[in-house]
PDB file of N, CA and C in Angstrom:
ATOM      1  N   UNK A   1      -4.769 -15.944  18.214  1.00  0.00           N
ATOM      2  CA  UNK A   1      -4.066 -15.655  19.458  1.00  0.00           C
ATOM      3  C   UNK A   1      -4.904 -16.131  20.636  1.00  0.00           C
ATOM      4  N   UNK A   2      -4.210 -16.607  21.631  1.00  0.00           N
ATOM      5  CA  UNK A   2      -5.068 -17.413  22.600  1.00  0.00           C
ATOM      6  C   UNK A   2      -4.811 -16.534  23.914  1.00  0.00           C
ATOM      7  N   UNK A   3      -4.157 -15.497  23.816  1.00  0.00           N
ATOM      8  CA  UNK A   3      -3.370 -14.420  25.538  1.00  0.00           C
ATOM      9  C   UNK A   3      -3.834 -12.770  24.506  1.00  0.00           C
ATOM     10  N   UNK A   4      -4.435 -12.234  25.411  1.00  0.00           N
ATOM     11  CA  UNK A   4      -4.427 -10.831  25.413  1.00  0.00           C
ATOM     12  C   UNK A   4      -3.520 -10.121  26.432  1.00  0.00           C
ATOM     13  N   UNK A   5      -2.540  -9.287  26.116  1.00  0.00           N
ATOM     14  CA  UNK A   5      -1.482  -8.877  27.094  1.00  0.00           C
ATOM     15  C   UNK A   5      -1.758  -7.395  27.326  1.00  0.00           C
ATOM     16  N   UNK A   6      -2.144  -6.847  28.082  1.00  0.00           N
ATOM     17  CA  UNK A   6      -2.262  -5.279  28.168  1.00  0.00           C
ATOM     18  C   UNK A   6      -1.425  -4.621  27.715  1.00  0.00           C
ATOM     19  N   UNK A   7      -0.212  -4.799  28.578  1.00  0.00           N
ATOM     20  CA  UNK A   7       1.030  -3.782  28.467  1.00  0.00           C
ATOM     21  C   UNK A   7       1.586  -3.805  27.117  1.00  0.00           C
ATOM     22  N   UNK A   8       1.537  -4.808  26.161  1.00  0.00           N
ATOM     23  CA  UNK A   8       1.689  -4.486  25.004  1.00  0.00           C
ATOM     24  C   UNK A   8       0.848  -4.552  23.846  1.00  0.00           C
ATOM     25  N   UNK A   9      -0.153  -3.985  24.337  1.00  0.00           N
ATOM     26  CA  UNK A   9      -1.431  -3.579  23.282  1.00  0.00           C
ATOM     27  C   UNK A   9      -1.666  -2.281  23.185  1.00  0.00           C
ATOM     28  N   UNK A  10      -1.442  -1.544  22.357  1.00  0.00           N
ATOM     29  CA  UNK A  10      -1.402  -0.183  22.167  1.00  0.00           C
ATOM     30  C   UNK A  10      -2.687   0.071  21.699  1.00  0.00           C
ATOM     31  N   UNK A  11      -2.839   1.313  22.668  1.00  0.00           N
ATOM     32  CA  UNK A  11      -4.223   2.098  22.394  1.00  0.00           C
ATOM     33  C   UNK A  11      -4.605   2.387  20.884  1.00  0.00           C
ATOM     34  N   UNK A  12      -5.899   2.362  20.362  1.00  0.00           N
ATOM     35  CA  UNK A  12      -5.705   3.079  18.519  1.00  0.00           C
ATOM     36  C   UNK A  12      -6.457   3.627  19.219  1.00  0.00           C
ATOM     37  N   UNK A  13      -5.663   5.485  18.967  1.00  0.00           N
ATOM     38  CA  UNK A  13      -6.974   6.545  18.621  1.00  0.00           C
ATOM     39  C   UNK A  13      -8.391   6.501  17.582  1.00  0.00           C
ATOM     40  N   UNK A  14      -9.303   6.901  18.225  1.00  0.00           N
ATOM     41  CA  UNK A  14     -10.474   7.098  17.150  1.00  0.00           C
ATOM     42  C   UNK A  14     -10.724   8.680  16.870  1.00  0.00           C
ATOM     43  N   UNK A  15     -10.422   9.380  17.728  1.00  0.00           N
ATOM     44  CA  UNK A  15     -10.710  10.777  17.470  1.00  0.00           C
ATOM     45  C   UNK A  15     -11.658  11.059  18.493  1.00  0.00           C
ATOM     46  N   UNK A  16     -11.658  12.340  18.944  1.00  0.00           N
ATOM     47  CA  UNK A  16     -12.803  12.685  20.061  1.00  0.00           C
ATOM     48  C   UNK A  16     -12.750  11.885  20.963  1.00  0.00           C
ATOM     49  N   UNK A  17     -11.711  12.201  21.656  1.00  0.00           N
ATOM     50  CA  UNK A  17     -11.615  11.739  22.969  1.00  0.00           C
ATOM     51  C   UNK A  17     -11.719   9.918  23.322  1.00  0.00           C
ATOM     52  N   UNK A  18     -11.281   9.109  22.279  1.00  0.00           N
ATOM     53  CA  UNK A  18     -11.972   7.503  22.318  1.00  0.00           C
ATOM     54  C   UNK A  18     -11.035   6.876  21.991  1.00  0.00           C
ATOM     55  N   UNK A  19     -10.534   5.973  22.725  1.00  0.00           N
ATOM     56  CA  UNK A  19      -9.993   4.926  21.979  1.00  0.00           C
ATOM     57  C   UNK A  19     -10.231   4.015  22.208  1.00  0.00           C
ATOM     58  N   UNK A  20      -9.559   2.652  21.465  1.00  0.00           N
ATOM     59  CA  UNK A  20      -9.790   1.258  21.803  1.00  0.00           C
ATOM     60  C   UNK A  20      -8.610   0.141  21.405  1.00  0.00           C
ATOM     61  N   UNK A  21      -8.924  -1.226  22.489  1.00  0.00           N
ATOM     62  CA  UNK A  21      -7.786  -2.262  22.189  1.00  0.00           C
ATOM     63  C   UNK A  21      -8.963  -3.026  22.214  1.00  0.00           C
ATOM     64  N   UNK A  22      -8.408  -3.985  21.107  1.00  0.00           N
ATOM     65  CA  UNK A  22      -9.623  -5.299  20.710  1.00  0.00           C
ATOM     66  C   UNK A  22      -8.976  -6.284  21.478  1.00  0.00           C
ATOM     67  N   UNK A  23      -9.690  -7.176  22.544  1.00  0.00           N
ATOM     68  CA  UNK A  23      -8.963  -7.662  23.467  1.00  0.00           C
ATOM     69  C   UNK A  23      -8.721  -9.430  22.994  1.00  0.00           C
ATOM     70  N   UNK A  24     -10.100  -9.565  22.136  1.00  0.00           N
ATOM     71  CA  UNK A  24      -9.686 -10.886  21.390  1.00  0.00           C
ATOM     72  C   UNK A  24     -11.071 -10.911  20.731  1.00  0.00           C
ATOM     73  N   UNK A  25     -11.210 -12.243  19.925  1.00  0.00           N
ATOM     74  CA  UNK A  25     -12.054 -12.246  19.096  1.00  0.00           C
ATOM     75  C   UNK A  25     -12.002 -13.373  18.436  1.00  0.00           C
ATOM     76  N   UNK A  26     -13.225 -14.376  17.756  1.00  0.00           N
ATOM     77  CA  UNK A  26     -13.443 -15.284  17.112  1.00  0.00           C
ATOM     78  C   UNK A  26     -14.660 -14.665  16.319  1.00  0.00           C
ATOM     79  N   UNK A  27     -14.812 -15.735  14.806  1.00  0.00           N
ATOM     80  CA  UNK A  27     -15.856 -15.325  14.087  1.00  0.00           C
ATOM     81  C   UNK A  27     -17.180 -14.727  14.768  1.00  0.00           C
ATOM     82  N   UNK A  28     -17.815 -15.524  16.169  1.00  0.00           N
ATOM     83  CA  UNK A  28     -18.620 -15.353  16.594  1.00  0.00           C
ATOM     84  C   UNK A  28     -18.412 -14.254  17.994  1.00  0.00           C
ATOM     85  N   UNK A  29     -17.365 -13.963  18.402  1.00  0.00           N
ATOM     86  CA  UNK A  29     -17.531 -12.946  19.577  1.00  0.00           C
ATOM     87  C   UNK A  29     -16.327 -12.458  19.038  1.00  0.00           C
ATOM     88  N   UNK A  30     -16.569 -11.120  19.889  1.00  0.00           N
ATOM     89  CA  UNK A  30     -15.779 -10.103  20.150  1.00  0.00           C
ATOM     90  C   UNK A  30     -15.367  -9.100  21.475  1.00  0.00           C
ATOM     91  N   UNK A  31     -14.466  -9.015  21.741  1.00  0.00           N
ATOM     92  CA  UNK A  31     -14.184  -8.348  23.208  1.00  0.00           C
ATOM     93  C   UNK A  31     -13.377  -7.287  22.957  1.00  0.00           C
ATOM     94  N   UNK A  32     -13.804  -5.763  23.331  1.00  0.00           N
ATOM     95  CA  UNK A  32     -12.884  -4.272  23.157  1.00  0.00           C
ATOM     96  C   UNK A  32     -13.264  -3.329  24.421  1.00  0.00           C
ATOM     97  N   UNK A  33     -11.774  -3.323  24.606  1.00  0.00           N
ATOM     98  CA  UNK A  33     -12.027  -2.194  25.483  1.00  0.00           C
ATOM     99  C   UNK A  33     -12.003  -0.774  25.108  1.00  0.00           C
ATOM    100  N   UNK A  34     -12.682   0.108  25.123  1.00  0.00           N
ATOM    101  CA  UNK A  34     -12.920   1.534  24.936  1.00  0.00           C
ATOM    102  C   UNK A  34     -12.989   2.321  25.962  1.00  0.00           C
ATOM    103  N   UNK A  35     -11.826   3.274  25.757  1.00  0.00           N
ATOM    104  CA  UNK A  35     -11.650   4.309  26.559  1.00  0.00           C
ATOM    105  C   UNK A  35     -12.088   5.827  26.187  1.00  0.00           C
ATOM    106  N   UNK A  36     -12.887   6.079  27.076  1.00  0.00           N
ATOM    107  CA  UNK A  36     -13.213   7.622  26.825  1.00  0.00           C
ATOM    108  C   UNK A  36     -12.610   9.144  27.738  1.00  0.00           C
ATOM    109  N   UNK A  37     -12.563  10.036  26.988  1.00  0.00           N
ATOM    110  CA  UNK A  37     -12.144  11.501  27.942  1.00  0.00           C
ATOM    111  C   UNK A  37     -13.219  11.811  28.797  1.00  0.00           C
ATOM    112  N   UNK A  38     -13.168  12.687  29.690  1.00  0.00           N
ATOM    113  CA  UNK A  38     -14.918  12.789  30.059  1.00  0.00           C
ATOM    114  C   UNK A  38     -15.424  13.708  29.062  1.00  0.00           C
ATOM    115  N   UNK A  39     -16.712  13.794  28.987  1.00  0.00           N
ATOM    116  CA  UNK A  39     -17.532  14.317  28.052  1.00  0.00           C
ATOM    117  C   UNK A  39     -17.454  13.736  26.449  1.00  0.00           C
ATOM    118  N   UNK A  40     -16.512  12.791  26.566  1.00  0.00           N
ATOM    119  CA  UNK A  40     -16.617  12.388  24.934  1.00  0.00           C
ATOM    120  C   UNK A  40     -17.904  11.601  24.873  1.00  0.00           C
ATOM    121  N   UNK A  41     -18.249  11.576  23.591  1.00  0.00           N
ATOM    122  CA  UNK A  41     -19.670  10.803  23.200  1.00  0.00           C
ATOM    123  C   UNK A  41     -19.443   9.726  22.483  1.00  0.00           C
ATOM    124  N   UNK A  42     -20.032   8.481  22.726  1.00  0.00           N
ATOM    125  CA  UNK A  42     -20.651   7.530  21.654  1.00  0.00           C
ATOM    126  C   UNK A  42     -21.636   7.875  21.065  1.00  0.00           C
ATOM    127  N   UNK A  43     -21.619   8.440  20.162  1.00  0.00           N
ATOM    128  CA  UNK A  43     -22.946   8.578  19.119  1.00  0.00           C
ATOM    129  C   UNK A  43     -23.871   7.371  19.020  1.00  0.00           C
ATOM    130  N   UNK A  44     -25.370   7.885  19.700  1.00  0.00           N
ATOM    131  CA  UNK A  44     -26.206   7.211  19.259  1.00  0.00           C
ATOM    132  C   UNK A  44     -26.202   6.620  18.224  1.00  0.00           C
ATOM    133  N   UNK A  45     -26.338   5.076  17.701  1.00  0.00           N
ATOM    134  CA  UNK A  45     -26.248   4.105  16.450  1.00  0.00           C
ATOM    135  C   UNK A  45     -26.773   2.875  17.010  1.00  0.00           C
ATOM    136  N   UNK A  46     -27.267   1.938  15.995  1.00  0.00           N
ATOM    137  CA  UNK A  46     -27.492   1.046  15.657  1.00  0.00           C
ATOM    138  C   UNK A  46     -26.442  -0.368  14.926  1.00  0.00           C
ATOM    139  N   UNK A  47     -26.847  -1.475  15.244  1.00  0.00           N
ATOM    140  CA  UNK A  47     -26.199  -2.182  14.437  1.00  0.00           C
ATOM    141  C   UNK A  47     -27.165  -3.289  13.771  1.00  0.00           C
ATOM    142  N   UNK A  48     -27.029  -3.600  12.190  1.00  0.00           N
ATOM    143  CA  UNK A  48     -27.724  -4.644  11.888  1.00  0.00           C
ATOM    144  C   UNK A  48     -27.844  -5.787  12.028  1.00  0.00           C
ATOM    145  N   UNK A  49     -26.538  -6.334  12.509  1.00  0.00           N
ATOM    146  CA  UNK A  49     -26.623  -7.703  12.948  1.00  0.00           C
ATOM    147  C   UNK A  49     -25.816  -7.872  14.330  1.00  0.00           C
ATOM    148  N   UNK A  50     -25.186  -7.011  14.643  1.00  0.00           N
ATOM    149  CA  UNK A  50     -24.734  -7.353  16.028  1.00  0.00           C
ATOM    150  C   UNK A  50     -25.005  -6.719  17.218  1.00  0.00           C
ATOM    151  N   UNK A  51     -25.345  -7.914  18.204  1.00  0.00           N
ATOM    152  CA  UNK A  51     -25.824  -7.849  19.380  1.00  0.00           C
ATOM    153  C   UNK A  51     -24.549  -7.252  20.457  1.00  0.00           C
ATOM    154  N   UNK A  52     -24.910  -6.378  21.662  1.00  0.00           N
ATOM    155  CA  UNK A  52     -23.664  -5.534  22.469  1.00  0.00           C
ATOM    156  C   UNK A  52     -23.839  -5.775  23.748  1.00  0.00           C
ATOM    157  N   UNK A  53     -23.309  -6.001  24.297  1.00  0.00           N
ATOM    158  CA  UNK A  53     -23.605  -5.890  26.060  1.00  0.00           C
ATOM    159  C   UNK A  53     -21.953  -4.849  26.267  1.00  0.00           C
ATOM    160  N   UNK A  54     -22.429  -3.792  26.807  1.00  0.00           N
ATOM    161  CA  UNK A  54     -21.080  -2.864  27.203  1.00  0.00           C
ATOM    162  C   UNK A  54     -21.110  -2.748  28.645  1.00  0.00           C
ATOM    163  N   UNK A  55     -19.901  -3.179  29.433  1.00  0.00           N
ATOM    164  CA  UNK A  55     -19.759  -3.282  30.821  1.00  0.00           C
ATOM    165  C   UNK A  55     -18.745  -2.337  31.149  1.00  0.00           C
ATOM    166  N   UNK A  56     -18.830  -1.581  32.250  1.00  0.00           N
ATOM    167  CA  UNK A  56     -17.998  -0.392  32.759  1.00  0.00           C
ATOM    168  C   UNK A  56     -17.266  -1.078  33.819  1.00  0.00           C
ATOM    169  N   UNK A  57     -16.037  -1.096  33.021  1.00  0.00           N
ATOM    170  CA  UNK A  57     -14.801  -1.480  33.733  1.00  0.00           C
ATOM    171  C   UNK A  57     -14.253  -0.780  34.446  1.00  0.00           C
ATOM    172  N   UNK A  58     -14.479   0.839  34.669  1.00  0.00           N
ATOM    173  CA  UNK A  58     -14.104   1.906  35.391  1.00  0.00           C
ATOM    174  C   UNK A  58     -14.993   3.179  34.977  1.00  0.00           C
ATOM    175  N   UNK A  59     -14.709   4.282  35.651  1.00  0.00           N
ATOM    176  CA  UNK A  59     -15.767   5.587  35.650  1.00  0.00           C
ATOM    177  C   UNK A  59     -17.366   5.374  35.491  1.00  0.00           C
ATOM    178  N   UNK A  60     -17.801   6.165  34.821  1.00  0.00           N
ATOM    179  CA  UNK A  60     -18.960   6.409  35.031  1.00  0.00           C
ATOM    180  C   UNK A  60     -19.664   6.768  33.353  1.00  0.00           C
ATOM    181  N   UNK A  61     -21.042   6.803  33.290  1.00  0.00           N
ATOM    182  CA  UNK A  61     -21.560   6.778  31.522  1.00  0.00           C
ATOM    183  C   UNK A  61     -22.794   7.482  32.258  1.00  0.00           C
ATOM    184  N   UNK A  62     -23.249   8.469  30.904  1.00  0.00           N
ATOM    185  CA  UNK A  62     -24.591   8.458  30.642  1.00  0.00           C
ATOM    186  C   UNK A  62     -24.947   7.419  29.993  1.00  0.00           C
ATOM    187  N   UNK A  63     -25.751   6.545  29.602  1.00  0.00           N
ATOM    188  CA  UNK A  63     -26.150   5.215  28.791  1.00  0.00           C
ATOM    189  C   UNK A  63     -27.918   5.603  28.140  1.00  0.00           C
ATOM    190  N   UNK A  64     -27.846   4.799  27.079  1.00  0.00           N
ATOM    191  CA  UNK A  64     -28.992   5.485  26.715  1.00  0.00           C
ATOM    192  C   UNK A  64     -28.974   4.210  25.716  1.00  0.00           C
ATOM    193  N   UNK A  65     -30.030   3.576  25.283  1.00  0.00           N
ATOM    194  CA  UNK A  65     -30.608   2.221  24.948  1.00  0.00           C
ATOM    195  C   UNK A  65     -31.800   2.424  24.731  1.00  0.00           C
ATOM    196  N   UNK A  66     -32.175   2.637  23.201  1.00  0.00           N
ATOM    197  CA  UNK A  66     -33.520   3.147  22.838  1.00  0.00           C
ATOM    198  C   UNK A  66     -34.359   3.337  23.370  1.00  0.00           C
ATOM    199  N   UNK A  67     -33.967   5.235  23.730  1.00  0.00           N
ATOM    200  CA  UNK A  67     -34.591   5.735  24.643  1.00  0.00           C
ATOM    201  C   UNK A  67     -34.582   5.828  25.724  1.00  0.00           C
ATOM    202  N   UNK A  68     -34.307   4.977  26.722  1.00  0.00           N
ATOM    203  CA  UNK A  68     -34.332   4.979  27.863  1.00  0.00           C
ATOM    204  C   UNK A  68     -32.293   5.131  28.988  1.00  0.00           C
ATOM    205  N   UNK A  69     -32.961   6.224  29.081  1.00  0.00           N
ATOM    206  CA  UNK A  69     -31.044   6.832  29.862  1.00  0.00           C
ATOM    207  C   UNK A  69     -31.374   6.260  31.404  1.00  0.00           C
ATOM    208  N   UNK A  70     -29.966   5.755  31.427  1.00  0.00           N
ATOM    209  CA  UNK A  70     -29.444   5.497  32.988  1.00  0.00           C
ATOM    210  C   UNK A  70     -28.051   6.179  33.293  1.00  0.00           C
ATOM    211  N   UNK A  71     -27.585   6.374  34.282  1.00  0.00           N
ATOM    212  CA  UNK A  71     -26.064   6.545  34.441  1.00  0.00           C
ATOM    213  C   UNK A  71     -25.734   5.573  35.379  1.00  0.00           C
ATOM    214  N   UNK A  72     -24.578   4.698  34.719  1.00  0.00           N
ATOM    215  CA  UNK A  72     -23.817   3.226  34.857  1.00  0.00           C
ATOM    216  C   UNK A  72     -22.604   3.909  35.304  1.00  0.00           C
ATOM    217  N   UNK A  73     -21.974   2.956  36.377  1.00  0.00           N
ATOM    218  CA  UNK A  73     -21.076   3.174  37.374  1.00  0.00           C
ATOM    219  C   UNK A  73     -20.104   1.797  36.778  1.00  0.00           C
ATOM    220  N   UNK A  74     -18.650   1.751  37.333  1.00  0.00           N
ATOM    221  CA  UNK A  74     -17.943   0.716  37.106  1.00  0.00           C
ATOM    222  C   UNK A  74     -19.127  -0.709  37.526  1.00  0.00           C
ATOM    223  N   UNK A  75     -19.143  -1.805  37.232  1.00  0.00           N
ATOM    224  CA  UNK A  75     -19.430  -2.824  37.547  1.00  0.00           C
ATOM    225  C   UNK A  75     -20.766  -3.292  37.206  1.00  0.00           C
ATOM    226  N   UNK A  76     -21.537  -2.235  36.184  1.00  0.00           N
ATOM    227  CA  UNK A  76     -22.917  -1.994  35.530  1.00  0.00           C
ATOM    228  C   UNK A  76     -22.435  -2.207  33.935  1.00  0.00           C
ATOM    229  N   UNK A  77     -23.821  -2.326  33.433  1.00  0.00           N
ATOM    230  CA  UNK A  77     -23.720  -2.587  32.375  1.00  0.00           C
ATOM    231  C   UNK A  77     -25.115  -2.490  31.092  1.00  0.00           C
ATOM    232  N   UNK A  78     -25.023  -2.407  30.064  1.00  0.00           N
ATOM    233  CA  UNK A  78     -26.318  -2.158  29.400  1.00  0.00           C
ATOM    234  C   UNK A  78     -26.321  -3.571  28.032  1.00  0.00           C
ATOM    235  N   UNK A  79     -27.584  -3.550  27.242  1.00  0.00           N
ATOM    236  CA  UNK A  79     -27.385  -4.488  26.735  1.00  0.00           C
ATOM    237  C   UNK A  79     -28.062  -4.056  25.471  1.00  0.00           C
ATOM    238  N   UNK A  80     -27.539  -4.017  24.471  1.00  0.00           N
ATOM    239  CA  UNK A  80     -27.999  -3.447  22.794  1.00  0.00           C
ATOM    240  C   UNK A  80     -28.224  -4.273  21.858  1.00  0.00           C
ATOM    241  N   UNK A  81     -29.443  -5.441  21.960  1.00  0.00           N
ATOM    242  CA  UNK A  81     -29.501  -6.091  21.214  1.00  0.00           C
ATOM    243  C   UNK A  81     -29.297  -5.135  19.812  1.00  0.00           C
ATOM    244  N   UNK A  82     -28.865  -6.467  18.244  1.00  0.00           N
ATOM    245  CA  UNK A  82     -29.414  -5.777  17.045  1.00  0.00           C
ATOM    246  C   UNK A  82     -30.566  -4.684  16.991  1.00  0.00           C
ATOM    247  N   UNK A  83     -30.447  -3.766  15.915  1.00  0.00           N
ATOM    248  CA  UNK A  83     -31.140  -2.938  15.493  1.00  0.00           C
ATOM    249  C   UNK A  83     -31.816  -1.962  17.081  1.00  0.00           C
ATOM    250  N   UNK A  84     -31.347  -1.710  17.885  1.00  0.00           N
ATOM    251  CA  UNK A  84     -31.673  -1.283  19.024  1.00  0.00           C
ATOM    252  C   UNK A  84     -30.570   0.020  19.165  1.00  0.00           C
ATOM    253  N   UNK A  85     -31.054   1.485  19.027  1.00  0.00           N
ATOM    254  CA  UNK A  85     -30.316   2.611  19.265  1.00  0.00           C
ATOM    255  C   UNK A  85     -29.653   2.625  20.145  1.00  0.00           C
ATOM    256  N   UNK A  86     -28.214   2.802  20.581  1.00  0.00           N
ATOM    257  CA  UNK A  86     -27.515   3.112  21.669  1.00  0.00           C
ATOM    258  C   UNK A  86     -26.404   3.755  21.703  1.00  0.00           C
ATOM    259  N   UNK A  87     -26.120   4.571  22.488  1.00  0.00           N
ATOM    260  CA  UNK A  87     -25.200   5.387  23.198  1.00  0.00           C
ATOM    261  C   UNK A  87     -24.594   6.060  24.305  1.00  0.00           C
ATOM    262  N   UNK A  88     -23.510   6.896  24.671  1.00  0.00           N
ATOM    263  CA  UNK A  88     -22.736   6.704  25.608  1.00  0.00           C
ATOM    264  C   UNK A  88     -22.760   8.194  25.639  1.00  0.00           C
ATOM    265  N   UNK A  89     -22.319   9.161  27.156  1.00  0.00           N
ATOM    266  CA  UNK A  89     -21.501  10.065  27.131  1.00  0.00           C
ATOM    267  C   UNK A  89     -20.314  10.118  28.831  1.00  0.00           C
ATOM    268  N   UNK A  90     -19.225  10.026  28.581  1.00  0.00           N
ATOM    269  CA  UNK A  90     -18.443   9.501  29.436  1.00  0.00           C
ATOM    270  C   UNK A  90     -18.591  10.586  30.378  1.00  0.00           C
ATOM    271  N   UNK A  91     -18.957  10.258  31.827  1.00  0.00           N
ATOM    272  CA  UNK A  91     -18.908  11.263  32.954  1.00  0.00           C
ATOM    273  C   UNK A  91     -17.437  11.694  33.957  1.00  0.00           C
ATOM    274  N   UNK A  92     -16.696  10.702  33.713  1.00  0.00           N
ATOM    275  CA  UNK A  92     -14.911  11.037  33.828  1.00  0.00           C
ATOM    276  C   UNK A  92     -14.487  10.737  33.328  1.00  0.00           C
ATOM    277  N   UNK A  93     -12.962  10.878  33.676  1.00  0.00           N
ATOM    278  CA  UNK A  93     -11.946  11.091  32.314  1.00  0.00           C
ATOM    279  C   UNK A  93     -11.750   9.702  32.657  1.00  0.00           C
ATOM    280  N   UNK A  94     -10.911   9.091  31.424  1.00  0.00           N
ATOM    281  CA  UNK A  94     -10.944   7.449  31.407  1.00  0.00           C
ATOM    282  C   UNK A  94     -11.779   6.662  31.973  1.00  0.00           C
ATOM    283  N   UNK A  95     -13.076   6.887  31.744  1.00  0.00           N
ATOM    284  CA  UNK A  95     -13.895   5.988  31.421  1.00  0.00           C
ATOM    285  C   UNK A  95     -13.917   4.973  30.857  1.00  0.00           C
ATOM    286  N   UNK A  96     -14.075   3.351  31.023  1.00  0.00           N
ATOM    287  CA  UNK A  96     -13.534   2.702  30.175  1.00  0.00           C
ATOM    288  C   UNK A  96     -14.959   1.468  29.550  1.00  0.00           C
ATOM    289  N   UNK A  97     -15.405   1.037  29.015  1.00  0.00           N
ATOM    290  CA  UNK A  97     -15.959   0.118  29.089  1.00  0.00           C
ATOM    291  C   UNK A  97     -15.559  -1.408  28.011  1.00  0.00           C
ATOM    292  N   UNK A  98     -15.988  -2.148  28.784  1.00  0.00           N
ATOM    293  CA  UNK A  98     -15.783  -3.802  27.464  1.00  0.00           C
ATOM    294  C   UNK A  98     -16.997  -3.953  26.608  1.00  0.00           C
ATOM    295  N   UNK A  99     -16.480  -3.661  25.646  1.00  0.00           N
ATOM    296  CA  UNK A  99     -17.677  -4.053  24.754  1.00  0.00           C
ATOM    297  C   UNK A  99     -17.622  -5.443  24.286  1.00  0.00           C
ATOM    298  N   UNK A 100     -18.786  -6.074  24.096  1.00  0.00           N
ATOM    299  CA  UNK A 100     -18.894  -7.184  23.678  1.00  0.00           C
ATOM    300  C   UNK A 100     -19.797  -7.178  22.744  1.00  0.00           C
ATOM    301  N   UNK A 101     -19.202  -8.389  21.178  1.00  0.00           N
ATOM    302  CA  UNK A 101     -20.001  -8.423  20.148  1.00  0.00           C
ATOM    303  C   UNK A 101     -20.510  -9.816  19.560  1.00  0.00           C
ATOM    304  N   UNK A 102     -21.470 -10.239  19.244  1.00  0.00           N
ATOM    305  CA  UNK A 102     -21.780 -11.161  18.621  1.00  0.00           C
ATOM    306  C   UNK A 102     -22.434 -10.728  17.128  1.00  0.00           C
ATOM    307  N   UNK A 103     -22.138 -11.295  16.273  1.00  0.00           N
ATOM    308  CA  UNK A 103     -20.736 -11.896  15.905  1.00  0.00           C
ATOM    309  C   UNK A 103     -19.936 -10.817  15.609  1.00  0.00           C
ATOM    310  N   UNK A 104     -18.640 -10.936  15.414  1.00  0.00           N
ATOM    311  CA  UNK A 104     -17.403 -10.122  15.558  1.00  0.00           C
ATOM    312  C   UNK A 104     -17.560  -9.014  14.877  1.00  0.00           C
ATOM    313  N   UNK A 105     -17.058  -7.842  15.489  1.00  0.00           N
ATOM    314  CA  UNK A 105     -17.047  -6.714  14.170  1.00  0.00           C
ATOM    315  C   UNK A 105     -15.731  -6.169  13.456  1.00  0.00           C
ATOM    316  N   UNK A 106     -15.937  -7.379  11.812  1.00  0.00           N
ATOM    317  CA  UNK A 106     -15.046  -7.382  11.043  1.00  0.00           C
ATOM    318  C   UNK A 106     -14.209  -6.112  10.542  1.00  0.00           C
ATOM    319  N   UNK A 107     -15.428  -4.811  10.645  1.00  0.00           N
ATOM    320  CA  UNK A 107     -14.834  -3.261  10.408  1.00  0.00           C
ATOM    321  C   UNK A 107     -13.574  -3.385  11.262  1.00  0.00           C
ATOM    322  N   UNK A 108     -13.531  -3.515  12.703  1.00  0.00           N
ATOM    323  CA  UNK A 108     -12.777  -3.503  13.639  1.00  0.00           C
ATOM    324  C   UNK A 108     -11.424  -3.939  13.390  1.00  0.00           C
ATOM    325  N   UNK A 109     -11.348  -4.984  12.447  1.00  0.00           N
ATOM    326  CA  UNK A 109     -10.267  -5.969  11.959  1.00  0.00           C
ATOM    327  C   UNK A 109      -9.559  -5.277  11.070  1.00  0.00           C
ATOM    328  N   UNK A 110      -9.965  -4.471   9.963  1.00  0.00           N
ATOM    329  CA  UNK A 110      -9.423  -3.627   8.895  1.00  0.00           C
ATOM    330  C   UNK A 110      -9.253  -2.155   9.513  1.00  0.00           C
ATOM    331  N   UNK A 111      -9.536  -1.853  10.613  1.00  0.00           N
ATOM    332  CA  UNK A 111      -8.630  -0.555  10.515  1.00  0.00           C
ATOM    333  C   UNK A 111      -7.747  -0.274  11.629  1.00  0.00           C
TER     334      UNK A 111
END
């Protein structure tokens, strides 16, 4: 697919307050937007091979990037290389951020 269309991309729940629309994607990148409630969490995690830059497209984050917490405003952003701990806790409601992946995350594709 070469057009990502908002209005007809339906949210998938994840549970706890999160969801997400995968906005496009090739073997090598990936683009999702994730929406949070306030107070929902990204659980601190890791990834083995893929690299993240998550940009706040709206509200506000606790951010936390092995070890080290900031709170990111719309138009900020953090950067999670591989194997590098990171996580989120959303400070308003619809919070949203773009995540970005190199290379794609195939989990994402199967469910």
């Amino acid at each position: 697919m070469h057009f990502y269309i908002n209005e007809t991309t339906p949210w998938v729940e994840l549970g706890d307050g999160i969801r997400r629309k995968i906005v496009g994607h090739t073997p090598q990148l990936m683009s999702v937007l994730v929406q949070f409630d306030k107070g929902a969490v990204g659980t601190p995690h890791a990834h083995d091979v893929h690299d993240q830059i998550a940009y706040v497209v709206s509200g506000s984050f606790e951010a936390e990037v092995n070890g080290q917490k900031r709170t990111l405003k719309a138009g900020d952003a953090f950067i999670a290389p591989h194997d590098h701990t990171h996580g989120v806790v959303a400070l308003e409601d619809k919070s949203t951020l773009l995540d970005q992946f190199s290379p794609a995350r195939e989990d994402y594709l199967t469910t």
